[in-house]
Protein backbone atom coordinates (compact mmCIF):
# COMPACT_ATOMS: atom_id res chain seq x y z
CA UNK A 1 0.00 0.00 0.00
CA UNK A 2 1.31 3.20 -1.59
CA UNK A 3 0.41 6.34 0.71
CA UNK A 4 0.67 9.70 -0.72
CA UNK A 5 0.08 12.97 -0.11
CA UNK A 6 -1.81 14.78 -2.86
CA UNK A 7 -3.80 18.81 -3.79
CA UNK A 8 -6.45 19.16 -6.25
CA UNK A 9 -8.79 21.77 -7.16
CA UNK A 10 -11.07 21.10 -4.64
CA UNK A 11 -9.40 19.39 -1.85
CA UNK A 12 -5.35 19.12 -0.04
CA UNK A 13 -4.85 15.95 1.84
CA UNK A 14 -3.20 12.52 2.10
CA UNK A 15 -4.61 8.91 0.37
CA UNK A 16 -3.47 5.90 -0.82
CA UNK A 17 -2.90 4.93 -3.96
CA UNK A 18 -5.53 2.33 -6.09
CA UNK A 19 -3.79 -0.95 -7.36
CA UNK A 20 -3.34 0.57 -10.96
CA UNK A 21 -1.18 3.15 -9.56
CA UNK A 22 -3.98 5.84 -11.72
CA UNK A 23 -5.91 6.82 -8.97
CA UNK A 24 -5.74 8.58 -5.26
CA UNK A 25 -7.93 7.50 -2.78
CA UNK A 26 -8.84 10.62 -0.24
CA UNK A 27 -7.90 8.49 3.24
CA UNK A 28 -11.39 10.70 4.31
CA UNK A 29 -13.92 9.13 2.11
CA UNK A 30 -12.81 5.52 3.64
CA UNK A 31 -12.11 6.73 7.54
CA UNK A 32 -14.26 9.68 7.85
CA UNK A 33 -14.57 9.91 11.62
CA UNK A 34 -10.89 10.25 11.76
CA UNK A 35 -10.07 12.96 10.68
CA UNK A 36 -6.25 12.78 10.20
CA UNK A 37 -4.93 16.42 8.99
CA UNK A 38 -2.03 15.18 7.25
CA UNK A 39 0.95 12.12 6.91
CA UNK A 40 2.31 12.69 10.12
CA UNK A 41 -0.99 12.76 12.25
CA UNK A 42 -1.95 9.34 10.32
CA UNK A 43 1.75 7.77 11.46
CA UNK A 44 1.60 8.70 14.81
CA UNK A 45 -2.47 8.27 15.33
CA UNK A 46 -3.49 5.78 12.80
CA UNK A 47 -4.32 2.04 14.21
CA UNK A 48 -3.80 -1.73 12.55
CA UNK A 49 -7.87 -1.49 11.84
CA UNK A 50 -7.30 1.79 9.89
CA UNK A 51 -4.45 0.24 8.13
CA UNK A 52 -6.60 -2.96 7.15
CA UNK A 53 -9.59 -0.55 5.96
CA UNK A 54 -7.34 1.09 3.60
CA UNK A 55 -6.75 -1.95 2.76
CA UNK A 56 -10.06 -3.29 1.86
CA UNK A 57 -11.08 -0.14 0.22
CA UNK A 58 -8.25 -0.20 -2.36
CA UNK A 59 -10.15 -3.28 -3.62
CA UNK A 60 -13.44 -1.55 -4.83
CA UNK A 61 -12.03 1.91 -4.94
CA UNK A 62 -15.14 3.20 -6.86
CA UNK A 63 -17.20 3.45 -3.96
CA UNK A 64 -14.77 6.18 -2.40
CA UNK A 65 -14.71 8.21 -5.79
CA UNK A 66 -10.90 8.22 -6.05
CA UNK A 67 -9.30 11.41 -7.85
CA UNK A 68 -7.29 10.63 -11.54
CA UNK A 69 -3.12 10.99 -10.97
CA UNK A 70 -3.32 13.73 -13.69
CA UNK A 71 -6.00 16.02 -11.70
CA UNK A 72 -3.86 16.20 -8.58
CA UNK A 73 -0.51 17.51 -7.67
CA UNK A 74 1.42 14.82 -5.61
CA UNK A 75 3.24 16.68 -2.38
CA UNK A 76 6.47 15.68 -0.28
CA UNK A 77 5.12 13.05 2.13
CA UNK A 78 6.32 14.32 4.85
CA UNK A 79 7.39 18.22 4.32
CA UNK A 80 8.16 19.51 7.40
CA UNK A 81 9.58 16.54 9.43
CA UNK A 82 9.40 16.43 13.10
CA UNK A 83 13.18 16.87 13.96
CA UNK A 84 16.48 16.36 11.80
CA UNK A 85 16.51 13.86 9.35
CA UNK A 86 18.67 11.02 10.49
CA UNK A 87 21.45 10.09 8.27
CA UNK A 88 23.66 7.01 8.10
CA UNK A 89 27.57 7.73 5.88
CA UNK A 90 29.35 4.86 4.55
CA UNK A 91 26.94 2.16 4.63
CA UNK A 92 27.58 0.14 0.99
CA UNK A 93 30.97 -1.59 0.78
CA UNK A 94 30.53 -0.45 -2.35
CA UNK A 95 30.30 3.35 -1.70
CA UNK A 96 33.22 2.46 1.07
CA UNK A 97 35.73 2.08 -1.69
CA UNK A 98 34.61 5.11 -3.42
CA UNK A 99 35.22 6.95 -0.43
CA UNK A 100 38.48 5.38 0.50
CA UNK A 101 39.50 6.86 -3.11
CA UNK A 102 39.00 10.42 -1.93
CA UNK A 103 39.88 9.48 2.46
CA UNK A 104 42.99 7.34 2.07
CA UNK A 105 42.47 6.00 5.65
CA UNK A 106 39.03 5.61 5.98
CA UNK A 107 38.13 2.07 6.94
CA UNK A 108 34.82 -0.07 7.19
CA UNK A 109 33.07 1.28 10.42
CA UNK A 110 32.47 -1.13 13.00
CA UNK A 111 29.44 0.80 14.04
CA UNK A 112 26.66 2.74 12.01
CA UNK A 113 28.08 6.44 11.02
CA UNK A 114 25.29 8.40 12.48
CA UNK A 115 24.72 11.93 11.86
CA UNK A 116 21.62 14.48 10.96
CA UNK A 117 20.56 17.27 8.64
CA UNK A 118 18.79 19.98 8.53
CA UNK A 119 15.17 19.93 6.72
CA UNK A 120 13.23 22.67 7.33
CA UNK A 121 10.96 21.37 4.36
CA UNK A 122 11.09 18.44 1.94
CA UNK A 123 10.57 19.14 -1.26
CA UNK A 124 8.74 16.48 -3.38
CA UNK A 125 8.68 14.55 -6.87
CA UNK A 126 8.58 17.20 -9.58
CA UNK A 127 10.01 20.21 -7.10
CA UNK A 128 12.99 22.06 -8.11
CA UNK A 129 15.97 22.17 -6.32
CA UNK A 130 16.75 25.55 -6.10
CA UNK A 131 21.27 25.35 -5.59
CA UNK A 132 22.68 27.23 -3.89
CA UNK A 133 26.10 27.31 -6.30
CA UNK A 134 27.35 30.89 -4.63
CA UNK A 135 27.98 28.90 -1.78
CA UNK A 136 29.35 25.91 -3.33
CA UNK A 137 29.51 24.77 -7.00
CA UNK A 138 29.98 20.98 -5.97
CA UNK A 139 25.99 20.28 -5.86
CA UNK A 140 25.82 16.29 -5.51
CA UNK A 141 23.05 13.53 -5.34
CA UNK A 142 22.66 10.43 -3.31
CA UNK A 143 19.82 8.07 -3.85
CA UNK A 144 18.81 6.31 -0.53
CA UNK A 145 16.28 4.44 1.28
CA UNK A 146 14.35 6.45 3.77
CA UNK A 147 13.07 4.17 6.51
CA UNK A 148 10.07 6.16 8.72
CA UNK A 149 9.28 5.55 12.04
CA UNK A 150 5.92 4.32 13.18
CA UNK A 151 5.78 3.84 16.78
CA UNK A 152 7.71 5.49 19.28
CA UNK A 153 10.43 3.29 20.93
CA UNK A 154 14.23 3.44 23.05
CA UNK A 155 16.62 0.99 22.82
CA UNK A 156 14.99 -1.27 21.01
CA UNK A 157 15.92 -4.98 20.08
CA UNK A 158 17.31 -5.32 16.62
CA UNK A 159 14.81 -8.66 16.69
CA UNK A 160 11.65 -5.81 17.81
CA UNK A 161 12.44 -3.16 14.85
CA UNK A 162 10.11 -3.72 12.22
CA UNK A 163 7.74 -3.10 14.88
CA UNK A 164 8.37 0.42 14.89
CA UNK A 165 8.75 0.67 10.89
CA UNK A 166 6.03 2.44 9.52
CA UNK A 167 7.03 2.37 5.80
CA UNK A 168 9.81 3.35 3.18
CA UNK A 169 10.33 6.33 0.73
CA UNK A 170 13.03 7.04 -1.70
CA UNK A 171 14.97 10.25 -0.32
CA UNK A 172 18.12 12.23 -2.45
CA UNK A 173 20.42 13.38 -0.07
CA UNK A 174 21.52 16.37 -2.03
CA UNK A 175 25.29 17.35 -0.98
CA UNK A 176 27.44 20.11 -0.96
CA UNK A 177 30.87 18.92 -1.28
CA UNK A 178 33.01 21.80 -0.51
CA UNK A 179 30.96 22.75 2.03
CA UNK A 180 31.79 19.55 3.23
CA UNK A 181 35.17 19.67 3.31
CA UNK A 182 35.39 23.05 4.71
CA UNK A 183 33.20 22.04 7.72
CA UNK A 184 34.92 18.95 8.44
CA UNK A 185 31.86 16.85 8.96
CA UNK A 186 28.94 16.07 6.89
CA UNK A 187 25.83 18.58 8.40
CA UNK A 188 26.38 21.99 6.84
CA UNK A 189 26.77 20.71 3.34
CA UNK A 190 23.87 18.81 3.64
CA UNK A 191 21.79 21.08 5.23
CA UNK A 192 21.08 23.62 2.68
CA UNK A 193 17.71 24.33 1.96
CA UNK A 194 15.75 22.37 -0.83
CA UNK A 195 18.47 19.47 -0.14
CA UNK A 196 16.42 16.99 1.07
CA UNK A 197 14.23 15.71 -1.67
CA UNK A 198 11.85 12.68 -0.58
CA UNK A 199 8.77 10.64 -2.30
CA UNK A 200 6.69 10.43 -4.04
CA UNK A 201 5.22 8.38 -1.59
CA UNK A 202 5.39 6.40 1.56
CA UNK A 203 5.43 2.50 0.75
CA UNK A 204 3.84 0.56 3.79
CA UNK A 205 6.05 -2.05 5.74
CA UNK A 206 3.70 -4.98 4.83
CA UNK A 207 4.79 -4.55 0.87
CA UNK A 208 8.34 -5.71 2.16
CA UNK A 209 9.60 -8.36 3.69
CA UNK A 210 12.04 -7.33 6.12
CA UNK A 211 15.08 -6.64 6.24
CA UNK A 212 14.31 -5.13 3.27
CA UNK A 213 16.64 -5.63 0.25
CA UNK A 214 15.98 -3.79 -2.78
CA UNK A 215 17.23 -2.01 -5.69
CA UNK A 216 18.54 1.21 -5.79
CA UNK A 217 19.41 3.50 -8.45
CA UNK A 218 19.86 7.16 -9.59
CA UNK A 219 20.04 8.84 -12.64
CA UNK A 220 21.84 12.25 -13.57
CA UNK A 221 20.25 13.73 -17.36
CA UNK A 222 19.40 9.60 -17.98
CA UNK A 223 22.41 8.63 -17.39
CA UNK A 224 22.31 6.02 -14.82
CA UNK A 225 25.29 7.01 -12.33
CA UNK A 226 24.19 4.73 -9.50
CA UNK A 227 22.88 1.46 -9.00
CA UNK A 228 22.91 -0.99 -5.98
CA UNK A 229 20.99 -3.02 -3.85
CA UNK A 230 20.30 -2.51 -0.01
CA UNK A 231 21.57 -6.14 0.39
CA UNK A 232 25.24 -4.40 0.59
CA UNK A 233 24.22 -2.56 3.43
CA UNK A 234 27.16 -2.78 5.90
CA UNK A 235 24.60 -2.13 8.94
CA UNK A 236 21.20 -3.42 8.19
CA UNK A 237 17.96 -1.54 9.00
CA UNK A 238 17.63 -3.46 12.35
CA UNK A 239 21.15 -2.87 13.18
CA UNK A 240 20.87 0.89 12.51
CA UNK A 241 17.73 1.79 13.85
CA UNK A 242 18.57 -0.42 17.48
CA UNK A 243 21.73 0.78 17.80
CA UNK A 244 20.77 4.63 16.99
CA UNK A 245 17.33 4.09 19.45
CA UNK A 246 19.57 3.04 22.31
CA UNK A 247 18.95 5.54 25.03
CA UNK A 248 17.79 8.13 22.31
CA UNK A 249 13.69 7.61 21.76
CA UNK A 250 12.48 7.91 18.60
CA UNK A 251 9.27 9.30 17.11
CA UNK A 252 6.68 8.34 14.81
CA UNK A 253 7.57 10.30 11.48
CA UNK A 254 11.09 10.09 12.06
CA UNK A 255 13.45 9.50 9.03
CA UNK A 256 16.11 7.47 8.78
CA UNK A 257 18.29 8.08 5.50
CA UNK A 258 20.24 4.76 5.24
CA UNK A 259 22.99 5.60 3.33
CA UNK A 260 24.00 5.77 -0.59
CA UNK A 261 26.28 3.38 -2.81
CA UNK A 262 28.32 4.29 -4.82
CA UNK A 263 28.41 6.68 -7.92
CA UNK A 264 27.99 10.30 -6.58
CA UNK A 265 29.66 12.87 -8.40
CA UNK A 266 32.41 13.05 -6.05
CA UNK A 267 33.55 9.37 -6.84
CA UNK A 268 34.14 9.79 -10.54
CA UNK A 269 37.45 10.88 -12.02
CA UNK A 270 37.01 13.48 -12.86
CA UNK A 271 34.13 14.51 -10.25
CA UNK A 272 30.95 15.36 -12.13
CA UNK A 273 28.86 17.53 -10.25
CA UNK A 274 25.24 18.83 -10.99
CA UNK A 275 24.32 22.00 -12.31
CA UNK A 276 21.48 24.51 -13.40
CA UNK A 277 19.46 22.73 -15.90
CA UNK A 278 20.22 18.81 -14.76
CA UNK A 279 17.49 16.29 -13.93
CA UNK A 280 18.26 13.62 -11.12
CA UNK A 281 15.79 10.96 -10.76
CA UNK A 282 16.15 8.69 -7.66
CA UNK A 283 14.32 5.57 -8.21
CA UNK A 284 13.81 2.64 -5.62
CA UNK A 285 11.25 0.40 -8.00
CA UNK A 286 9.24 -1.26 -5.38
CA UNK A 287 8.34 2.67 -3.81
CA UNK A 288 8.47 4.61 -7.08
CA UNK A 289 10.81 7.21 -9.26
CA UNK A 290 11.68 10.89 -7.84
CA UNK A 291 12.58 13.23 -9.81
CA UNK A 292 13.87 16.86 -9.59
CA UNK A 293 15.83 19.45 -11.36
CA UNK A 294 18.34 21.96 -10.44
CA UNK A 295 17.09 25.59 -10.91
């Protein structure tokens, strides 16, 4: 189950998506007594018995008059997240060796690299991103899987985590390098605004068996630059999100950006970095494709 947030002439809210992937289905006109104002009231409020008549009513959507893809506007998911987005560096042995290439002595961690950034909004699929190149011209991409909290939890059991899973989104951690580099660690250039790119929708833990492994890929102008599964995860998504939960609590509508493989711009020779005019498209095929341009 595909949920989305979605505006249309008439109406601004969040629904699920019918099985054909053509239609919207207002998450009002099947659970009208609940009244959910948006994605993060329906993560932290929403109950297995709502989940189930979603369910039921993607089935026979025409008794909940669902609204055609091409008379809404899909929005970010989640566009103004609850705290920091969580971030995990250097979790594909893949992406490890690109990194070694430009950190001589970096080695495999023996823990999860934790750190967060800064997303004052989201932006969605088909928002620009507006770069910021008079602060740095070294604008990257990184596709990754964005793993969102359900049910509030500290130190939890690595055997107890999909528990707390809500569901999965495709997010483009949207880097700037020298920014980077001149701040040591990874926040600042990652914290610009417009950097944090994440949708198009919200793909419910029950679509996945878990751990989840699936393919991941991103593409700069169609050019496929990255492509990777999360089965080379160093830390897995149990792993990360028990070992980052343990005496820190986390929320329902947290995010937790698991890392990128390799094939950023950084990692070629010589780097490639985006610029006005390029189109990245992050695409995770179980969840969906997002796409944005650099303005």
């Amino acid at each position: 189950m595909k949920f989305v947030a979605f505006e249309s002439e008439e109406v601004t809210g969040i629904g699920v998506m019918t099985a054909d992937e053509c239609a919207v289905l207002d998450i009002r006109s099947a659970l009208p007594d609940r009244d959910y104002r948006d994605m993060q009231d329906f993560i932290e409020r929403s109950s297995e018995g709502d989940i189930e008549v979603l369910r039921k009513a993607i089935e026979s959507p025409e008794r909940f008059g669902p609204l055609s893809l091409d008379k809404v506007r899909v929005l970010p998911p989640i566009a103004r997240p609850i705290h920091d987005v969580l971030c995990v560096g250097v979790n594909y042995r893949d992406h490890l060796e690109e990194t070694k290439g430009e950190m001589k002595d970096f080695a495999e961690p023996s823990a999860p690299v934790f750190f967060t950034k800064r997303a004052i909004r989201i932006i969605g699929d088909g928002e620009p991103i507006e770069a910021r190149l008079d602060l740095d011209d070294q604008l990257d991409y990184e596709v990754e899987l964005a793993v969102i909290i359900g049910k509030a939890g500290v130190d939890i059991p690595a055997e107890k985590v999909e528990e707390h899973v809500f569901g999965y989104s495709v997010l483009d951690d949207l880097s700037s390098r020298r920014l980077q580099k001149r701040h040591v660690q990874w926040f600042r250039g990652k914290s610009l605004d417009t950097y944090t790119a994440m949708g198009p929708v919200i793909l419910h833990k029950s679509a996945l068996p878990f751990p989840v492994k699936v393919d991941v890929r991103s593409y700069v102008n169609d050019e496929l630059r990255q492509s990777s599964n999360t089965a080379m995860f160093i830390h897995d998504i149990p792993t990360l999100v028990s070992e980052i939960s343990a005496g820190m609590t986390l929320e329902p509508g947290d995010i937790i950006a698991t890392g990128t493989p390799a094939g950023v711009g950084m990692g070629f020779s010589p780097q490639r970095f985006m610029k006005r005019g390029d189109t990245v498209v992050c695409e995770i095929p179980p969840i969906g494709r997002l796409v944005n341009r650099v303005e």
